[in-house]
PDB file of N, CA and C in Angstrom:
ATOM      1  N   UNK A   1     -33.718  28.288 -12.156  1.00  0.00           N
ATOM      2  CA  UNK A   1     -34.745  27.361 -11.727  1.00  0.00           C
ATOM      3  C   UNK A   1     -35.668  28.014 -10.707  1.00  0.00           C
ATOM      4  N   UNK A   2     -35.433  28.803 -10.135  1.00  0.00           N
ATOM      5  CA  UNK A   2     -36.285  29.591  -8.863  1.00  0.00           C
ATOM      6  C   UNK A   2     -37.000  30.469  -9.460  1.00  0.00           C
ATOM      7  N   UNK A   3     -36.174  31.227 -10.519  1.00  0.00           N
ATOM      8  CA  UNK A   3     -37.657  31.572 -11.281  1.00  0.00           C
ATOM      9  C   UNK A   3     -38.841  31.102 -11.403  1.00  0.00           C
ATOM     10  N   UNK A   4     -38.463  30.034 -12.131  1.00  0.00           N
ATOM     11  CA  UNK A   4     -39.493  29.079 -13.003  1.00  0.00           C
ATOM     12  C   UNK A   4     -40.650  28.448 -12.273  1.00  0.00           C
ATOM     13  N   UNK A   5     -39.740  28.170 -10.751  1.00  0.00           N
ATOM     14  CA  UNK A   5     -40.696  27.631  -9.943  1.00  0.00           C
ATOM     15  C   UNK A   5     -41.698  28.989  -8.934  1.00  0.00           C
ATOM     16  N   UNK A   6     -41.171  30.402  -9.096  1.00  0.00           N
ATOM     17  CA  UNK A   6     -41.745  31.518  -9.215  1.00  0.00           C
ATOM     18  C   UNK A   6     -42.958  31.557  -9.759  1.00  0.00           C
ATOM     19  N   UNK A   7     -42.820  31.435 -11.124  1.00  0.00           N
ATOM     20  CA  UNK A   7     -43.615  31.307 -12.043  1.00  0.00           C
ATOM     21  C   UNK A   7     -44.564  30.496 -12.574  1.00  0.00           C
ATOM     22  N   UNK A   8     -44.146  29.761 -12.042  1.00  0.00           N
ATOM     23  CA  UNK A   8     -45.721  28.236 -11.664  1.00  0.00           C
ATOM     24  C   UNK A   8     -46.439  28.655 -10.890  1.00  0.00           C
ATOM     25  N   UNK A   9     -45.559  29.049  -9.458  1.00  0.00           N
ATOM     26  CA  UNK A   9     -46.845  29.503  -8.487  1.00  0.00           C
ATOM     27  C   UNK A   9     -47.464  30.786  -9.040  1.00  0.00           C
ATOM     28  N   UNK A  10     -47.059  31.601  -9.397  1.00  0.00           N
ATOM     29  CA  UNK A  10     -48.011  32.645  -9.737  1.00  0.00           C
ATOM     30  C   UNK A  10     -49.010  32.113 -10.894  1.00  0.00           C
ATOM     31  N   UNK A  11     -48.612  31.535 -11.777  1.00  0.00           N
ATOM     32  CA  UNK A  11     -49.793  31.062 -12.394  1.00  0.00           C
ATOM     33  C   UNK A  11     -50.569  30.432 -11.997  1.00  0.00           C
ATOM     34  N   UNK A  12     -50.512  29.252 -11.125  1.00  0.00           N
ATOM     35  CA  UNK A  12     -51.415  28.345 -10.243  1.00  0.00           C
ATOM     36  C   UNK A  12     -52.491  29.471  -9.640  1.00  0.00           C
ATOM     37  N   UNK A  13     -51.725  30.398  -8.523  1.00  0.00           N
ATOM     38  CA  UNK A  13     -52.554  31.674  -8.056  1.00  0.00           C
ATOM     39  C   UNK A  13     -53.795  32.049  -8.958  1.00  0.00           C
ATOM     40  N   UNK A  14     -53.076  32.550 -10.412  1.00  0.00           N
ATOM     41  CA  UNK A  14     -53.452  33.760 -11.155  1.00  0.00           C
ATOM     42  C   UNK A  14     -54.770  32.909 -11.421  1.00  0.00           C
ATOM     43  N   UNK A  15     -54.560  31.337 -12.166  1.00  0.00           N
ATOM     44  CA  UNK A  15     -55.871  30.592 -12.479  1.00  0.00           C
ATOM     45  C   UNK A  15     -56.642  30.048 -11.207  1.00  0.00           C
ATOM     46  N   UNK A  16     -56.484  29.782 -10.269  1.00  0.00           N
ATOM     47  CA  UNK A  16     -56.963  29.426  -9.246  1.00  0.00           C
ATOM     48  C   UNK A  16     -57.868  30.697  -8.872  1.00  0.00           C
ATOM     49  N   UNK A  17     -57.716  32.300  -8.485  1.00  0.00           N
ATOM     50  CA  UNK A  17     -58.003  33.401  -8.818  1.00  0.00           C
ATOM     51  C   UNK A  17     -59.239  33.334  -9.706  1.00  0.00           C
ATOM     52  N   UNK A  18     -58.762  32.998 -11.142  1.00  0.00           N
ATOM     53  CA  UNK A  18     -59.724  33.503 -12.253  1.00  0.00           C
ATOM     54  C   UNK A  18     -60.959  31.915 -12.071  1.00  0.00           C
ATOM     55  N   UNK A  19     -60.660  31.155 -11.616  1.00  0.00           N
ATOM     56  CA  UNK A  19     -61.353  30.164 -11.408  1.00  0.00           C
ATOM     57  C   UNK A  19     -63.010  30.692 -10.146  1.00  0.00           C
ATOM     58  N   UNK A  20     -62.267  30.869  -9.229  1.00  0.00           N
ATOM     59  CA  UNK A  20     -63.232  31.550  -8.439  1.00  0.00           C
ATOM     60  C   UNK A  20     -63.741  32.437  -8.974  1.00  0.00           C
ATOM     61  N   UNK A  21     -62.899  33.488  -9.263  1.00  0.00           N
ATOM     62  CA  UNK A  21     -64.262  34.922 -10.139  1.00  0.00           C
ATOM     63  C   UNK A  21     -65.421  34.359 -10.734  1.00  0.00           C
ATOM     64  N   UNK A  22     -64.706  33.693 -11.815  1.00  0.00           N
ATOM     65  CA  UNK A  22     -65.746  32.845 -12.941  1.00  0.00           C
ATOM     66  C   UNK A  22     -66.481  32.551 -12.009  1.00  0.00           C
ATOM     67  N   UNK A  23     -66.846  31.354 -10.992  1.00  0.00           N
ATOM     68  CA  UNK A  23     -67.889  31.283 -10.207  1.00  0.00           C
ATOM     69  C   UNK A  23     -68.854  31.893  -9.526  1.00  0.00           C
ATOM     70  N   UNK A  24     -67.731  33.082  -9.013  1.00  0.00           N
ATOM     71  CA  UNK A  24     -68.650  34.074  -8.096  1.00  0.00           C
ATOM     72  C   UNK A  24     -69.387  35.186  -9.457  1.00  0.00           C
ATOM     73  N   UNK A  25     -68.956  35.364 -10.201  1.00  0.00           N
ATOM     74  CA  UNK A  25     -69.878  35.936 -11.234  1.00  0.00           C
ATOM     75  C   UNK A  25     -71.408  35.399 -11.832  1.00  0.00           C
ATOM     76  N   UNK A  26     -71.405  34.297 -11.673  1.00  0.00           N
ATOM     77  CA  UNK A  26     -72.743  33.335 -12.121  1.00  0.00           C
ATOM     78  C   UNK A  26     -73.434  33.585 -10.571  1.00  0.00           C
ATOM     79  N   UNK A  27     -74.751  33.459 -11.432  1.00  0.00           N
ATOM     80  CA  UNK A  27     -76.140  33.581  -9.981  1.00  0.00           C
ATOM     81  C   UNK A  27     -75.634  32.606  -9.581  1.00  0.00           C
ATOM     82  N   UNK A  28     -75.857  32.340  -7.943  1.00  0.00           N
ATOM     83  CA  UNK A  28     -75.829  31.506  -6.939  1.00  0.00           C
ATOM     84  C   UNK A  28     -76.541  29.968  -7.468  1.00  0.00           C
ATOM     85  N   UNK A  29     -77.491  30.109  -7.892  1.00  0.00           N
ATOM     86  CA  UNK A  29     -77.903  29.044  -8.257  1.00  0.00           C
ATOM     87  C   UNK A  29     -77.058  28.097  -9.408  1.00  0.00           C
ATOM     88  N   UNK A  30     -76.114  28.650 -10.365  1.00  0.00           N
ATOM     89  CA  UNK A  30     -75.683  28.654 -11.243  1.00  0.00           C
ATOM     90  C   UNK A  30     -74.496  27.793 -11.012  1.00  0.00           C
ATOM     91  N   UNK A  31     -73.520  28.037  -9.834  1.00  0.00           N
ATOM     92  CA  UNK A  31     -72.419  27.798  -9.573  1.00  0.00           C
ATOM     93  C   UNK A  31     -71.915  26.035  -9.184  1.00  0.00           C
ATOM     94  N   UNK A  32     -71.079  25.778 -10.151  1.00  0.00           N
ATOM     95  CA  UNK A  32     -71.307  24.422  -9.912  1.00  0.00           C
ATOM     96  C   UNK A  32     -69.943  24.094  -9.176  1.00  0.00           C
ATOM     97  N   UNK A  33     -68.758  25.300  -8.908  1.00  0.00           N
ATOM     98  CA  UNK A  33     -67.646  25.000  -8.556  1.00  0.00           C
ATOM     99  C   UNK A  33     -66.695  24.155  -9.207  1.00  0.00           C
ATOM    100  N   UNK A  34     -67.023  23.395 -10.367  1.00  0.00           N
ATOM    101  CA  UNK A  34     -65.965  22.659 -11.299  1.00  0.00           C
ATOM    102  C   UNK A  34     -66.108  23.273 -12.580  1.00  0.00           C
ATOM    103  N   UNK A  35     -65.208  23.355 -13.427  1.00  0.00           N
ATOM    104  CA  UNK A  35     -65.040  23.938 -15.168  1.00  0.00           C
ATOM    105  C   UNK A  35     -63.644  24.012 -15.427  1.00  0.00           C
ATOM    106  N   UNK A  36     -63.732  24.732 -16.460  1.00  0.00           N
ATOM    107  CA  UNK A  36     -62.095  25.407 -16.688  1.00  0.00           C
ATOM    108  C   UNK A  36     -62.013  26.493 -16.769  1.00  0.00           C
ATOM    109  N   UNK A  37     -61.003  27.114 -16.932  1.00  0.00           N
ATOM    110  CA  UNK A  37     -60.821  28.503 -16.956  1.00  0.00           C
ATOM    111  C   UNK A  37     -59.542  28.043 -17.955  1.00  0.00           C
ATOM    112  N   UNK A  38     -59.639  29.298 -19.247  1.00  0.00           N
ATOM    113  CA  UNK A  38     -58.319  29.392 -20.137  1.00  0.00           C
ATOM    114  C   UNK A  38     -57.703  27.897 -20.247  1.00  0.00           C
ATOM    115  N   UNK A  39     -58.884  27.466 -20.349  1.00  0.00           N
ATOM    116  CA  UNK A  39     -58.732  25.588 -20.753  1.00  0.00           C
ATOM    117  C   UNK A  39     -57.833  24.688 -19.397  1.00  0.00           C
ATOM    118  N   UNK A  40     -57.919  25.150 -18.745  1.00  0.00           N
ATOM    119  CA  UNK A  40     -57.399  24.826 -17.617  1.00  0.00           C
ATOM    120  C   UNK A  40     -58.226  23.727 -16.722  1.00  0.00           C
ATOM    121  N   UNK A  41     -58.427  22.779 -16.693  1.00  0.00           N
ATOM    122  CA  UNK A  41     -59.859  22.381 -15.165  1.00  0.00           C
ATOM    123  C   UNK A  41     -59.686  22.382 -14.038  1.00  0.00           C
ATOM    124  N   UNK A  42     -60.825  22.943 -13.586  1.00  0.00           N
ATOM    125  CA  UNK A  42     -60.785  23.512 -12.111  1.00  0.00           C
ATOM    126  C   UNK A  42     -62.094  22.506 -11.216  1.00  0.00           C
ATOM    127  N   UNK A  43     -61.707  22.314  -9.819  1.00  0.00           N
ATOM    128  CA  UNK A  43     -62.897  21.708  -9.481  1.00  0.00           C
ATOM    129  C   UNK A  43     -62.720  21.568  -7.855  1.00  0.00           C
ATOM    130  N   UNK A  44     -63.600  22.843  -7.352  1.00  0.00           N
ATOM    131  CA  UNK A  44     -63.333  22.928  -5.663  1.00  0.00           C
ATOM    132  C   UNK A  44     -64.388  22.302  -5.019  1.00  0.00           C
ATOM    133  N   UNK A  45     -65.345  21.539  -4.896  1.00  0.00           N
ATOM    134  CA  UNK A  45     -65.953  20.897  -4.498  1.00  0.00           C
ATOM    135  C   UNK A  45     -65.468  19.563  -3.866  1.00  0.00           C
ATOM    136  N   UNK A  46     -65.990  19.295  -2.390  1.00  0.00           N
ATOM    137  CA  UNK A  46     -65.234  17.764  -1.860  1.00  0.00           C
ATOM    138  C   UNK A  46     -65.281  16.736  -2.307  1.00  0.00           C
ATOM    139  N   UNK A  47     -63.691  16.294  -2.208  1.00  0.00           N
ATOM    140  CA  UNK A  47     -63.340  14.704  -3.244  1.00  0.00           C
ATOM    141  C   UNK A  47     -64.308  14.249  -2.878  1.00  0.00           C
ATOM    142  N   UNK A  48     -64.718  12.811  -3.540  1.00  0.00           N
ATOM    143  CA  UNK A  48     -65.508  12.108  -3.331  1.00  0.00           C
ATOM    144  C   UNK A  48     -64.106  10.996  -3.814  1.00  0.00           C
ATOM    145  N   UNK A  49     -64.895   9.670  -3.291  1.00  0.00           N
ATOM    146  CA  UNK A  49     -63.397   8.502  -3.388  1.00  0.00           C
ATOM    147  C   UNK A  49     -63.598   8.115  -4.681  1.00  0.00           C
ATOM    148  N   UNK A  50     -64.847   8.258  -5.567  1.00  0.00           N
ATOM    149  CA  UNK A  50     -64.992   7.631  -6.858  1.00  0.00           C
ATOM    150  C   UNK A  50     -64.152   8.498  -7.833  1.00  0.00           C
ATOM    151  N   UNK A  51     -64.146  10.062  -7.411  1.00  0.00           N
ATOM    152  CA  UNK A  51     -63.921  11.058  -8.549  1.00  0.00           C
ATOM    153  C   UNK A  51     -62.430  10.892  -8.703  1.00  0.00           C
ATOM    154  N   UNK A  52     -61.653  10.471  -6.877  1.00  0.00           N
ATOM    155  CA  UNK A  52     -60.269  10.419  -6.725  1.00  0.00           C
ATOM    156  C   UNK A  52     -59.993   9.125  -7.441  1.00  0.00           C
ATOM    157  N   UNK A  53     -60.435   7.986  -7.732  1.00  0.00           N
ATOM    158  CA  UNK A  53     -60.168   6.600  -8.430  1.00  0.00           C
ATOM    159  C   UNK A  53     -60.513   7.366  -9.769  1.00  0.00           C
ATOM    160  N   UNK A  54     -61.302   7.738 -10.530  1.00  0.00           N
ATOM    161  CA  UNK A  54     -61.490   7.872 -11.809  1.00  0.00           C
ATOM    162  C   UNK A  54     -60.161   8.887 -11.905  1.00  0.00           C
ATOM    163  N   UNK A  55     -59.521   9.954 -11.363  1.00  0.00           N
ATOM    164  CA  UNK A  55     -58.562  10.713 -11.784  1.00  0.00           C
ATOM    165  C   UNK A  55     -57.048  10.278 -11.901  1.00  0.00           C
ATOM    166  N   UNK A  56     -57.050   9.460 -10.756  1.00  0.00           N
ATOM    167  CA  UNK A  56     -55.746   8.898 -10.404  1.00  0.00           C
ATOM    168  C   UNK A  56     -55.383   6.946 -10.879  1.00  0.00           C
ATOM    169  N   UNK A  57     -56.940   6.432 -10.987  1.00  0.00           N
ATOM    170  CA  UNK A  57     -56.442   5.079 -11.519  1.00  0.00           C
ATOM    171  C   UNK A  57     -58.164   4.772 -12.444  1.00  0.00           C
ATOM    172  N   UNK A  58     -58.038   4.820 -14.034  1.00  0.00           N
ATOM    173  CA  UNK A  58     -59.046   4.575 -14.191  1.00  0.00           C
ATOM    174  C   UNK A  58     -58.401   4.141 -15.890  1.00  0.00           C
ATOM    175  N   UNK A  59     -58.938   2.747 -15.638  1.00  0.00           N
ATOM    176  CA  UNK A  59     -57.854   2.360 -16.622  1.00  0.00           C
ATOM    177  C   UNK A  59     -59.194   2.261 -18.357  1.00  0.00           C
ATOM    178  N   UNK A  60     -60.459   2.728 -17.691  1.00  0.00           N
ATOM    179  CA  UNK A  60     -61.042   2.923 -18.841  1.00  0.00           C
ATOM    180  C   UNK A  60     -60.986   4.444 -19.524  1.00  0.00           C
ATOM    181  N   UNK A  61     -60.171   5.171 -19.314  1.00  0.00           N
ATOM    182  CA  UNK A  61     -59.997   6.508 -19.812  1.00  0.00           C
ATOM    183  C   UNK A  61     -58.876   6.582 -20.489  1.00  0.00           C
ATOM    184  N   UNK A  62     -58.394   6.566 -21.805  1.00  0.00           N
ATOM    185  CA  UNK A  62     -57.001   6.705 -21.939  1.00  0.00           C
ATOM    186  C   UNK A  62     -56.249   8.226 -21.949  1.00  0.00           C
ATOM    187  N   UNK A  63     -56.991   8.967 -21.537  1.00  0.00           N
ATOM    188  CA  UNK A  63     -55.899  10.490 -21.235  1.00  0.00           C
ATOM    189  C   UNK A  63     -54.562   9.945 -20.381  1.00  0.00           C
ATOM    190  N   UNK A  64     -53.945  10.589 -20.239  1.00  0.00           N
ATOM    191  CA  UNK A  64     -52.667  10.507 -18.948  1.00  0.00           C
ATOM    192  C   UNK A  64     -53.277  11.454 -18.318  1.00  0.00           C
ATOM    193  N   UNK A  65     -53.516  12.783 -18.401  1.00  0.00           N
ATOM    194  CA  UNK A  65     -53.487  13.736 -17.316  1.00  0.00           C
ATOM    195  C   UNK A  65     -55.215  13.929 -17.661  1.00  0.00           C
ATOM    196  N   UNK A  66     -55.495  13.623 -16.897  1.00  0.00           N
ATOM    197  CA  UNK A  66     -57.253  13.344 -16.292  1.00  0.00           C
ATOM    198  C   UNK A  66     -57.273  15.089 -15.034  1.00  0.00           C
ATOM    199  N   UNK A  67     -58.253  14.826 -15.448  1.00  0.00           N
ATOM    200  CA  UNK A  67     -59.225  16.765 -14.785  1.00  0.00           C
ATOM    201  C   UNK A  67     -58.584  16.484 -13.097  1.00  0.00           C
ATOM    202  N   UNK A  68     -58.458  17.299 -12.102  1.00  0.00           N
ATOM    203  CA  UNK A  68     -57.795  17.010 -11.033  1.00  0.00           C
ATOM    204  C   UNK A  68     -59.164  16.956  -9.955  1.00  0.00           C
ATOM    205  N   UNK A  69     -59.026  16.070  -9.087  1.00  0.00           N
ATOM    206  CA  UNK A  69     -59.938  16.332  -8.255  1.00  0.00           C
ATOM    207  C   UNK A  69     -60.554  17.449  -7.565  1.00  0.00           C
ATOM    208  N   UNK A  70     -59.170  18.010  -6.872  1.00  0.00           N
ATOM    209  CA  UNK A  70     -59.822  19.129  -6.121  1.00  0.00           C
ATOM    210  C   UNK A  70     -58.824  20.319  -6.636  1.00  0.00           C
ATOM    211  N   UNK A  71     -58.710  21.497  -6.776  1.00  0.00           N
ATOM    212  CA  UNK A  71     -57.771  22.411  -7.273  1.00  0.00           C
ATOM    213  C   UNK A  71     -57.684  22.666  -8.582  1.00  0.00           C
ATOM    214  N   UNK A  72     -57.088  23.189  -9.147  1.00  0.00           N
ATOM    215  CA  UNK A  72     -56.809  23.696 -10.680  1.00  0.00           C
ATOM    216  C   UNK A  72     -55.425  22.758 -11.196  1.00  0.00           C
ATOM    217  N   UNK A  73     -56.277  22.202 -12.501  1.00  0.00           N
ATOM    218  CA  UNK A  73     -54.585  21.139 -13.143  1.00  0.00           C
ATOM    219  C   UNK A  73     -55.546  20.394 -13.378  1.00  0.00           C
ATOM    220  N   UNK A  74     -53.963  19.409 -13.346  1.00  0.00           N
ATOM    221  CA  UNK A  74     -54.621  17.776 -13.927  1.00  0.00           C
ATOM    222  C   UNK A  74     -53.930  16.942 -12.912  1.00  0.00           C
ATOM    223  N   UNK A  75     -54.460  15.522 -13.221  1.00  0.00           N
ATOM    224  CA  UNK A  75     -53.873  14.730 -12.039  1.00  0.00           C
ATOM    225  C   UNK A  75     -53.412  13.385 -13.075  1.00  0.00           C
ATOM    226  N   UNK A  76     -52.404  12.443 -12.620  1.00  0.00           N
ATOM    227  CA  UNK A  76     -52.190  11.916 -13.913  1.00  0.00           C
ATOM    228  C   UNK A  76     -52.582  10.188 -13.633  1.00  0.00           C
ATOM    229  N   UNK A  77     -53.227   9.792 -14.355  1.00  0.00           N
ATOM    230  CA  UNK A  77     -53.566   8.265 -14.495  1.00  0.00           C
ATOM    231  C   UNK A  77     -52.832   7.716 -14.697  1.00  0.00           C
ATOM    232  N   UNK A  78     -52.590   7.243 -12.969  1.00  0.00           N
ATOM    233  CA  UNK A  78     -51.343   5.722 -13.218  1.00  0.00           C
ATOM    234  C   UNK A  78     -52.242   4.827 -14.390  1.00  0.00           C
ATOM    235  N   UNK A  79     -53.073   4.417 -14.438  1.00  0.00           N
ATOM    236  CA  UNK A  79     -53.565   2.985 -14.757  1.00  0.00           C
ATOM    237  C   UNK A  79     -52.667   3.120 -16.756  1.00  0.00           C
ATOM    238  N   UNK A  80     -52.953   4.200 -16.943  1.00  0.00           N
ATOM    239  CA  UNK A  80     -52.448   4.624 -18.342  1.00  0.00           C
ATOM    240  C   UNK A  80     -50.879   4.335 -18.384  1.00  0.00           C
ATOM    241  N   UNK A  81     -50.576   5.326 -16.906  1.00  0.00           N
ATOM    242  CA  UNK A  81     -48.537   5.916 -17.099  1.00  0.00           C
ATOM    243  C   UNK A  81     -48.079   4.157 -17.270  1.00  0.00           C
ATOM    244  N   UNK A  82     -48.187   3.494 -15.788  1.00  0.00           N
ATOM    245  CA  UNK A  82     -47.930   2.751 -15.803  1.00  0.00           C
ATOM    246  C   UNK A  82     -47.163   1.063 -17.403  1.00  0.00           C
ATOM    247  N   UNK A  83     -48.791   1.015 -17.480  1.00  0.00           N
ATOM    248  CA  UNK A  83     -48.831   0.067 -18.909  1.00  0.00           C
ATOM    249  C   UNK A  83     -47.670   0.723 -20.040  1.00  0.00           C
ATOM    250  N   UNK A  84     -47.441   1.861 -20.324  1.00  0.00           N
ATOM    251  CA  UNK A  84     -46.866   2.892 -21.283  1.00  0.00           C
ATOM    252  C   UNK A  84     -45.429   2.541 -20.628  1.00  0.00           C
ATOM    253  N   UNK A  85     -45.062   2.926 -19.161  1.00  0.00           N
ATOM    254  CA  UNK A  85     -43.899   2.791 -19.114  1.00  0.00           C
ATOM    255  C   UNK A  85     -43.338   1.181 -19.159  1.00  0.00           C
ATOM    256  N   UNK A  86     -43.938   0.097 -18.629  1.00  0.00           N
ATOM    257  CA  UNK A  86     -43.614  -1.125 -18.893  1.00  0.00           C
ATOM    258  C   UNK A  86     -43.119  -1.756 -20.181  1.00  0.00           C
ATOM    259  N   UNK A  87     -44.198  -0.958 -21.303  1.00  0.00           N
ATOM    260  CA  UNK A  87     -43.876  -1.443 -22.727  1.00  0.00           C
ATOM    261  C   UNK A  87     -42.761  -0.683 -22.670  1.00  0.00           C
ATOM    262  N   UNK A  88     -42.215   0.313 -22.726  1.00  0.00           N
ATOM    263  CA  UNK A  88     -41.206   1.859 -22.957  1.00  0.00           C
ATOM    264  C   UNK A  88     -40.095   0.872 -22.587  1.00  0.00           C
ATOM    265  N   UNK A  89     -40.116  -0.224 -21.451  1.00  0.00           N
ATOM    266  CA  UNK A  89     -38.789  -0.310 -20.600  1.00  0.00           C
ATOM    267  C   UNK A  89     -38.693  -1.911 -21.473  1.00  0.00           C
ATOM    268  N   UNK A  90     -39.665  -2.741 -21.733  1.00  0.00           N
ATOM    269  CA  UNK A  90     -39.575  -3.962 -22.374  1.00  0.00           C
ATOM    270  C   UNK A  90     -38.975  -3.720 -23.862  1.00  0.00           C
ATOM    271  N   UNK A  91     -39.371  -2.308 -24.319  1.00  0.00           N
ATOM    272  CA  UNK A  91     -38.937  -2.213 -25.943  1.00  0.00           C
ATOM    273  C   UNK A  91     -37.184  -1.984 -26.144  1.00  0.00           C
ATOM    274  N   UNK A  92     -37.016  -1.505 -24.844  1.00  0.00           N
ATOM    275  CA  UNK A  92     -35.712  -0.739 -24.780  1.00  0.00           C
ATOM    276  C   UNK A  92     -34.728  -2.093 -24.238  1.00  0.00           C
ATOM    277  N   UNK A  93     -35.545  -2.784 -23.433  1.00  0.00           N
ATOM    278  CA  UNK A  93     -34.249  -3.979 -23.139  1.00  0.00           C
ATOM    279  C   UNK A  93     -34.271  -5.104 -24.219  1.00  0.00           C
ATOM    280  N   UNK A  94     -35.138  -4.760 -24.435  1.00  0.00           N
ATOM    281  CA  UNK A  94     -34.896  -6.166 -26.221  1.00  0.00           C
ATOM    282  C   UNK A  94     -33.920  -5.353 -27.144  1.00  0.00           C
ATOM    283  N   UNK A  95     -33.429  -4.648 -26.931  1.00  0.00           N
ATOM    284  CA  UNK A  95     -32.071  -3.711 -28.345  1.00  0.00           C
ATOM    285  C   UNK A  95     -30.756  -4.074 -27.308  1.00  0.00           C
TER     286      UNK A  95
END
């Protein structure tokens, strides 16, 4: 297991890393500080409270794992997990 969790962080690094290059490679004017990298989304620019509600509770999006506010990843939509696990736990106590 210490591997593994080794190995997350270095990848987090490695894309977090290739996230910035990508930026600093585009003219200045160019740089918008959010994208993906290796399909990944990245987005270092300051939260704003709307971007943190649309990532974390936005019950008109049905992804689960919605683009992350600030950092490289995803962040996951209660408004989605939630509803999913309620039915999950109602289907399972009716058997």
């Amino acid at each position: 297991m210490f591997r593994l969790g080794r190995l997350v962080r270095l990848v987090a690094l490695l894309l977090t890393l290739a996230a910035v290059a990508q930026e600093l490679n585009k003219p200045e004017a160019d740089r918008t500080w959010h994208g993906r990298v290796a399909g990944v989304p990245y987005d270092f620019r300051w939260p704003t409270w709307r971007r943190i509600r649309d990532a974390y509770w936005n019950p008109g999006d049905a992804r689960i794992f919605t683009d992350r506010v600030i950092g490289v990843g995803w962040a996951i939509n209660l408004a989605q997990v939630l509803p999913r696990m309620r039915n999950a736990y109602l289907r399972l106590s009716e058997r």
